[in-house]
C-alpha atoms as a PDB file:
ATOM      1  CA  UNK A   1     -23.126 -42.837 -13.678  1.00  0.00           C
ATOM      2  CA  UNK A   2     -20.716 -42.704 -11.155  1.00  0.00           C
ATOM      3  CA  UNK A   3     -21.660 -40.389  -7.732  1.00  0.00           C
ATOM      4  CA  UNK A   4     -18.654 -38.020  -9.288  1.00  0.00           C
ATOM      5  CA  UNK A   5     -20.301 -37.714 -12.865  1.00  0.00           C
ATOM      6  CA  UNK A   6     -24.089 -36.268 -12.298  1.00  0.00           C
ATOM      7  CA  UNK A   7     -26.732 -36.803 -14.912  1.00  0.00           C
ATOM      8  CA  UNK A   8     -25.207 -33.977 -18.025  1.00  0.00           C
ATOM      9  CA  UNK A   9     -21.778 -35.308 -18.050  1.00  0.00           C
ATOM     10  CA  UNK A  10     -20.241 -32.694 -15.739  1.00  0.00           C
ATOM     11  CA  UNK A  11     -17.775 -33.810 -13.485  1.00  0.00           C
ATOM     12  CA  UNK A  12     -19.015 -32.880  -9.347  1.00  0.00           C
ATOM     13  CA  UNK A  13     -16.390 -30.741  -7.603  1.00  0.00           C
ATOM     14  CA  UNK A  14     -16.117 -31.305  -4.228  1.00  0.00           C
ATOM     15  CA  UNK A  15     -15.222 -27.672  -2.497  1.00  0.00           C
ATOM     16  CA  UNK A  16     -13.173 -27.109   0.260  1.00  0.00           C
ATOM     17  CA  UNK A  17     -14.913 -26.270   3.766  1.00  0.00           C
ATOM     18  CA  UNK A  18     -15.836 -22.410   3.557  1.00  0.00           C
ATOM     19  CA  UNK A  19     -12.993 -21.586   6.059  1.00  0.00           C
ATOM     20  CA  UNK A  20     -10.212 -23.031   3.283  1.00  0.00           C
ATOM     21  CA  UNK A  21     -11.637 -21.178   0.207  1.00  0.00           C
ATOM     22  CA  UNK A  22      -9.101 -20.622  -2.493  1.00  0.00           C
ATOM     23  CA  UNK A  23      -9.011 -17.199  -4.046  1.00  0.00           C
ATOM     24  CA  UNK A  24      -7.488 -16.440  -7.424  1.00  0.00           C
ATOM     25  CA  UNK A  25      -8.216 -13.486  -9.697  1.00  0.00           C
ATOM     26  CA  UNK A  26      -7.759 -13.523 -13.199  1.00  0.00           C
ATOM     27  CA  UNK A  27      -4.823 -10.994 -14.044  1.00  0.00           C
ATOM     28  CA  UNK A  28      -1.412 -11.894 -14.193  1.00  0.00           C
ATOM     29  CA  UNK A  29       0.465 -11.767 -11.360  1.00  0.00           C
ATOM     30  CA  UNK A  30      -2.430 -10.355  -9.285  1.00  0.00           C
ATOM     31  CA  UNK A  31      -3.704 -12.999  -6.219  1.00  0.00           C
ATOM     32  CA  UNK A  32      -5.548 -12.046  -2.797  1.00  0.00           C
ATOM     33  CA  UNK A  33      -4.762 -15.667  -1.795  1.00  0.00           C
ATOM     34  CA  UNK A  34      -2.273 -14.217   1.129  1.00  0.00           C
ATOM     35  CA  UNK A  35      -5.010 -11.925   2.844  1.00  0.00           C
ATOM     36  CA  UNK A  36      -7.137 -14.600   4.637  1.00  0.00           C
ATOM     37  CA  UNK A  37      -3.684 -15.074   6.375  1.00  0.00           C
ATOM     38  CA  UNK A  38      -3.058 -11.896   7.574  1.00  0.00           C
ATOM     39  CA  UNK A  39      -4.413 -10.681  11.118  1.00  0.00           C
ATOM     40  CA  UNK A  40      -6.827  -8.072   9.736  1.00  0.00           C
ATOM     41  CA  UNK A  41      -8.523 -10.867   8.055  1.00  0.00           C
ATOM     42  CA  UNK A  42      -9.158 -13.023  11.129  1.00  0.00           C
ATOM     43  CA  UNK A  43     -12.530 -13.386  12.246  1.00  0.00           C
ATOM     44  CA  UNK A  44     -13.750 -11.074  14.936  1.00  0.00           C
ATOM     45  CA  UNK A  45     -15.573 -11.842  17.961  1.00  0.00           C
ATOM     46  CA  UNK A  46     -19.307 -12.027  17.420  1.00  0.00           C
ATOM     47  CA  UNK A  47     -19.823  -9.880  20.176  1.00  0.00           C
ATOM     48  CA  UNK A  48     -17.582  -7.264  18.573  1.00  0.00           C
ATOM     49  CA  UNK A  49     -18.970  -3.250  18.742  1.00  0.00           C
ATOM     50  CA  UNK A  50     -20.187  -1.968  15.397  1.00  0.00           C
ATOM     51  CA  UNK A  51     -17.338   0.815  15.598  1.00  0.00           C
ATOM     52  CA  UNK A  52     -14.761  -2.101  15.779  1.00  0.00           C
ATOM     53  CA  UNK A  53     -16.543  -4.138  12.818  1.00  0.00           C
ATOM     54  CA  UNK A  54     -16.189  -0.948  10.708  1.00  0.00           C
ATOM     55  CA  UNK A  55     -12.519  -0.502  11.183  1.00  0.00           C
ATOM     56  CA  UNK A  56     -12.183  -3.588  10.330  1.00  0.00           C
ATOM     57  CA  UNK A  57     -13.889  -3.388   7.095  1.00  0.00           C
ATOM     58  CA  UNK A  58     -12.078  -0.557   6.393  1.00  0.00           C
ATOM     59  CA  UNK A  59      -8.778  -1.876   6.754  1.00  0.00           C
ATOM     60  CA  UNK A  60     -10.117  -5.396   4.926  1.00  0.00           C
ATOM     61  CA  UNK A  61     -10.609  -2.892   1.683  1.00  0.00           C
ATOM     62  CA  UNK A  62      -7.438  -0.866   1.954  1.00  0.00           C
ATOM     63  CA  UNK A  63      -5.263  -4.414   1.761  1.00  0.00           C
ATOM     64  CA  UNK A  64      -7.674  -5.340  -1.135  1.00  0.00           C
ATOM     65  CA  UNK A  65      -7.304  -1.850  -2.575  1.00  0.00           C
ATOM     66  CA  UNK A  66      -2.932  -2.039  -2.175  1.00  0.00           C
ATOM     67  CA  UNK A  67      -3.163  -5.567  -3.839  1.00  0.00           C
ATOM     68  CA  UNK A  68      -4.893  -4.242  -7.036  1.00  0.00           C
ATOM     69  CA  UNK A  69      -3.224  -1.050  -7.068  1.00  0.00           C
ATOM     70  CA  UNK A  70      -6.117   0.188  -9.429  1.00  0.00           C
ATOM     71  CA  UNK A  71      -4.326   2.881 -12.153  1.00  0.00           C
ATOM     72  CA  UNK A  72      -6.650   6.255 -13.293  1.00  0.00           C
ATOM     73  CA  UNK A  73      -6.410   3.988 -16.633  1.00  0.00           C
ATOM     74  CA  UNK A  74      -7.954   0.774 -14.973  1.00  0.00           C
ATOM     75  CA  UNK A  75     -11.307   3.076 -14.262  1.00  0.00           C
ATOM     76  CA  UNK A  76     -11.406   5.202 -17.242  1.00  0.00           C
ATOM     77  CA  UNK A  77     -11.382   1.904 -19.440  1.00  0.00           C
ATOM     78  CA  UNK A  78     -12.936  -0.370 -17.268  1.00  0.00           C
ATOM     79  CA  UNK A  79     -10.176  -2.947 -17.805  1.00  0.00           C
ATOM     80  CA  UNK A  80      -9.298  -6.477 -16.899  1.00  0.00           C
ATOM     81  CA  UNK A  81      -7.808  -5.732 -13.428  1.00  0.00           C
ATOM     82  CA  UNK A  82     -10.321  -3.669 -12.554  1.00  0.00           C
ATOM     83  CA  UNK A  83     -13.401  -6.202 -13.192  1.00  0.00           C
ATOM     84  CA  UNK A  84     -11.308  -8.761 -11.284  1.00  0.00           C
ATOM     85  CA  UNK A  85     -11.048  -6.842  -8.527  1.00  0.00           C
ATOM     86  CA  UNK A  86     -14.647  -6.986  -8.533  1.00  0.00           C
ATOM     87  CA  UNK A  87     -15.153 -10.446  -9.437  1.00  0.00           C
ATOM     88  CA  UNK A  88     -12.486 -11.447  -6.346  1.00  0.00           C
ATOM     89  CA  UNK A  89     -13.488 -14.222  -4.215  1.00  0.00           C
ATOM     90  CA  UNK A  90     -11.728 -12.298  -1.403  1.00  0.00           C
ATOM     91  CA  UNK A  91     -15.042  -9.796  -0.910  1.00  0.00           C
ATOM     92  CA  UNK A  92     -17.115 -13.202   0.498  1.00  0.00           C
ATOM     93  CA  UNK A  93     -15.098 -13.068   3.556  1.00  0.00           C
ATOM     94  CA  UNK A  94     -16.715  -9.203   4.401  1.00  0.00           C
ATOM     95  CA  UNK A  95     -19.131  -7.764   2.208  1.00  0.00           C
ATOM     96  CA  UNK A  96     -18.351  -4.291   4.034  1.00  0.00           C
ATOM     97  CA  UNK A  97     -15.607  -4.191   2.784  1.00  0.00           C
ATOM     98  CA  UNK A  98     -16.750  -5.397  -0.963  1.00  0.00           C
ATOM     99  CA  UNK A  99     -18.976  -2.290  -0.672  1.00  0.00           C
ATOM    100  CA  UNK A 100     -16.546   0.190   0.338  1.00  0.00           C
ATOM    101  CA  UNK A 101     -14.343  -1.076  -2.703  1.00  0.00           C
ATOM    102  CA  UNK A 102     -17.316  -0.602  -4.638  1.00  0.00           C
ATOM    103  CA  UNK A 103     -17.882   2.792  -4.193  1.00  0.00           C
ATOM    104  CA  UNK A 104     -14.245   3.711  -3.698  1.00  0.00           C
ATOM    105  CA  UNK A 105     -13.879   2.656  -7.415  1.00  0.00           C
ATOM    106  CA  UNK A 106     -17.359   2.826  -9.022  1.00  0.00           C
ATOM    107  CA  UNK A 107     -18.884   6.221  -7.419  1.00  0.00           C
ATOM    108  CA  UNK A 108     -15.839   8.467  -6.459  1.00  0.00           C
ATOM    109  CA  UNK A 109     -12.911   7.165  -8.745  1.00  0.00           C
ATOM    110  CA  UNK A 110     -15.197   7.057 -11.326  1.00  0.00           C
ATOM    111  CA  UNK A 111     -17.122  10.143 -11.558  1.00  0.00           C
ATOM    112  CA  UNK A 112     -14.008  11.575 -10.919  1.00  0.00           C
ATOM    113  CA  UNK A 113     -11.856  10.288 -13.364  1.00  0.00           C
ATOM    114  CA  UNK A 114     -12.873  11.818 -16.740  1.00  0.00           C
ATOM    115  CA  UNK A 115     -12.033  15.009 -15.024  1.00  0.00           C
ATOM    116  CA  UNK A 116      -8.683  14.054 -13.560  1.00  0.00           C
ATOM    117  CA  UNK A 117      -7.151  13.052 -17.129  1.00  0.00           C
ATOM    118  CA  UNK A 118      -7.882  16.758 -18.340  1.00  0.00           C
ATOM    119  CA  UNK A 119      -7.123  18.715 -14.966  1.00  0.00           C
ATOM    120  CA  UNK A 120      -3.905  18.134 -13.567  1.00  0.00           C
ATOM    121  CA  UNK A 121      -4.781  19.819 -10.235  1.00  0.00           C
ATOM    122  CA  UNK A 122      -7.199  16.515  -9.345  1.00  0.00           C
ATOM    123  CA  UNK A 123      -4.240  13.764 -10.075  1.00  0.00           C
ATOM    124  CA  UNK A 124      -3.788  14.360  -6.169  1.00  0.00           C
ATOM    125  CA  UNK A 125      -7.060  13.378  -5.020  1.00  0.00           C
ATOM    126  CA  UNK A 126      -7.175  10.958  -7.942  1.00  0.00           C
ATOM    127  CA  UNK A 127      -4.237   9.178  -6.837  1.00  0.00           C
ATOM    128  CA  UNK A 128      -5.502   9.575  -2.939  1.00  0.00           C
ATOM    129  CA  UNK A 129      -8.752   7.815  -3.685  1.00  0.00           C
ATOM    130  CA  UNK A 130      -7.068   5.166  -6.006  1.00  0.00           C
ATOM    131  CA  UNK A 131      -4.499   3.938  -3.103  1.00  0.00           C
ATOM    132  CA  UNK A 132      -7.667   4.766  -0.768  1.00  0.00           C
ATOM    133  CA  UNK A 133      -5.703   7.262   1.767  1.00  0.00           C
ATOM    134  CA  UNK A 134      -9.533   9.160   1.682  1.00  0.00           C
ATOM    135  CA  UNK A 135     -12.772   7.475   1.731  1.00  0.00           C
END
């Protein structure tokens, strides 16, 4: 048994240090891989006021959000997409922002939702909370 090859037969991975993870999701076409690149993603001073750490998060789930682009469909029928965005490696770098996402989607989209396919007059909001413009 080599130091690669535990006992079981499965091959050891060796991971990248936690600052280089790799993020995929599963859809086609869909990645978060840019975000850790962009400047809201950066990490913030650890001396950084709560009101600043909460913008932050904020904006951290609004890029998430825009890269999904979550459709009134995607939370009615709990599809693909929308598990991935869940399932996203991207939500380890703030869990803040995981948690928004969570209940952006989960409580508000979808309690709303079965209501918005039959009532035309709550597509607005709908549409609002999908692309996150209200939280």
């Amino acid at each position: 048994m080599s130091p690669t090859q535990p006992a079981g037969g499965f091959q050891r991975v060796v991971k990248p240090a936690a600052s280089m993870i790799t993020l995929c999701t599963m859809s086609a076409g869909l990645s978060t891989s840019n975000l850790p690149r962009t400047d809201v993603f950066q990490r913030l001073r650890s001396d950084a006021p709560l009101e600043e750490r909460l913008a932050i998060s904020y904006q951290r789930a609004r890029a998430i959000a825009a890269q999904y682009a979550l459709s009134l469909d995607d939370v009615l029928n709990l599809t693909p997409k929308f598990w991935d965005l869940h399932m996203d490696n991207i939500v380890t770098l703030d869990s803040a922002a995981a948690t928004l996402l969570a209940i952006q989607y989960n409580l508000a989209a979808g309690t709303l939702a079965p209501f918005a396919k039959a009532r035309p007059e709550l597509r607005p909001l709908m549409d609002d909370i999908l692309k996150f413009d209200v939280s």
